[in-house]
Protein backbone atom coordinates (compact mmCIF):
# COMPACT_ATOMS: atom_id res chain seq x y z
CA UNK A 1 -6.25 18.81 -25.99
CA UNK A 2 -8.25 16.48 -23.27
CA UNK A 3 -10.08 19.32 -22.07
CA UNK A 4 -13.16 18.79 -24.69
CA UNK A 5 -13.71 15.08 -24.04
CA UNK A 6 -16.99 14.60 -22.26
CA UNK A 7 -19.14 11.61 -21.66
CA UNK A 8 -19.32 10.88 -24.94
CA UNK A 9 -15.44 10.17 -25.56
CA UNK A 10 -15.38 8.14 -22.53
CA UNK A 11 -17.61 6.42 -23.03
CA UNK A 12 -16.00 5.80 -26.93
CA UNK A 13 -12.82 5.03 -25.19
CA UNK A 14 -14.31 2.42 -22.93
CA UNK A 15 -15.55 0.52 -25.57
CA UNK A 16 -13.08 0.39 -27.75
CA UNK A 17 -10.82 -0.92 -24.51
CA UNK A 18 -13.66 -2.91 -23.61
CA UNK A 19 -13.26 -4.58 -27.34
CA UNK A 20 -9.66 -4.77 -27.57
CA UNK A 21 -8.95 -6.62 -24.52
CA UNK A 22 -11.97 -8.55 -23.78
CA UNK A 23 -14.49 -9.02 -20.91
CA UNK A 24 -12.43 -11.68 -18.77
CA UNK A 25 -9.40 -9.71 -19.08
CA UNK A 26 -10.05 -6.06 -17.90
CA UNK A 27 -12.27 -7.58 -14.93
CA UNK A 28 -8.69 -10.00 -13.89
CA UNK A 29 -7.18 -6.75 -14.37
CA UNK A 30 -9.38 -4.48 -12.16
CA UNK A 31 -9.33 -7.22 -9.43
CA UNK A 32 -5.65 -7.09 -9.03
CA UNK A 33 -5.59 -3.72 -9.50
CA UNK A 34 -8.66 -3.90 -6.04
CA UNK A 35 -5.73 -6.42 -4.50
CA UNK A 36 -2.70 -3.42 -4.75
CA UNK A 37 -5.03 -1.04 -3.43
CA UNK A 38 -5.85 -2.79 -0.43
CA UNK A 39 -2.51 -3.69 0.16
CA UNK A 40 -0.88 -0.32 -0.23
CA UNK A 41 -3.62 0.71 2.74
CA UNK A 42 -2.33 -1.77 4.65
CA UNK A 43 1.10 -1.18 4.57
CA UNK A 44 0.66 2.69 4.79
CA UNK A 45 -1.38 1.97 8.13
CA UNK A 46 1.33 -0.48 9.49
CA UNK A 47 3.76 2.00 9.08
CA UNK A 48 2.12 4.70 10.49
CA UNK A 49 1.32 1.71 13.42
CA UNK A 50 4.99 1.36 14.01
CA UNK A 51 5.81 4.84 13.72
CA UNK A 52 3.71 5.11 16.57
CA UNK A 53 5.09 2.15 18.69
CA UNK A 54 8.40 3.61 18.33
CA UNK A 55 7.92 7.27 18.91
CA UNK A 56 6.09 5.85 22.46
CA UNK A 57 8.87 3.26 22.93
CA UNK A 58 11.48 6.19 22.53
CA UNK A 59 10.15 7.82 25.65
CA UNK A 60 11.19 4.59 28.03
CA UNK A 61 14.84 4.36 28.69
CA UNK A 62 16.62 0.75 28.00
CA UNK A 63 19.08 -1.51 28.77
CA UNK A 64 21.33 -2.40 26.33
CA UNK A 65 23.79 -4.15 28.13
CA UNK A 66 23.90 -7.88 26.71
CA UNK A 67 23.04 -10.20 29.31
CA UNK A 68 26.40 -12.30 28.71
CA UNK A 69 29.04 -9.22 29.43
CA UNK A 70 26.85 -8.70 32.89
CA UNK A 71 27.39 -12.44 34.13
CA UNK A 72 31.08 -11.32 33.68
CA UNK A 73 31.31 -8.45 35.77
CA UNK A 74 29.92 -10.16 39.15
């Protein structure tokens, strides 16, 4: 059914959108929809960040001991 659009029935689309809703509106709307974007690549790369840290971190063996229960034992 959407196969046959073209240029044409986008660009038919886009004004009537462009009518409907307004100048002021679809640009507010674009910019938060710039804001998500940007934000989704941030988080994606501070995750993959982390998953870094920790798979480099897992190598290194720690202490766990808490530093109370030690004083105890001497």
């Amino acid at each position: 059914m959407l196969n046959n659009i073209g240029l044409p029935g986008i660009l038919l689309i886009a004004v009537v959108v462009l009518v409907l809703f307004g100048r002021g509106k679809i640009s507010s709307l674009m910019g938060e929809v710039g804001k998500g974007i940007t934000s989704f690549k941030k988080g994606i790369s501070e995750g993959s960040k982390e998953l870094e840290d920790e798979t480099a971190n897992a190598d290194e063996a720690r202490d766990v001991t808490p530093a109370d229960k030690e004083k105890d034992k001497v």
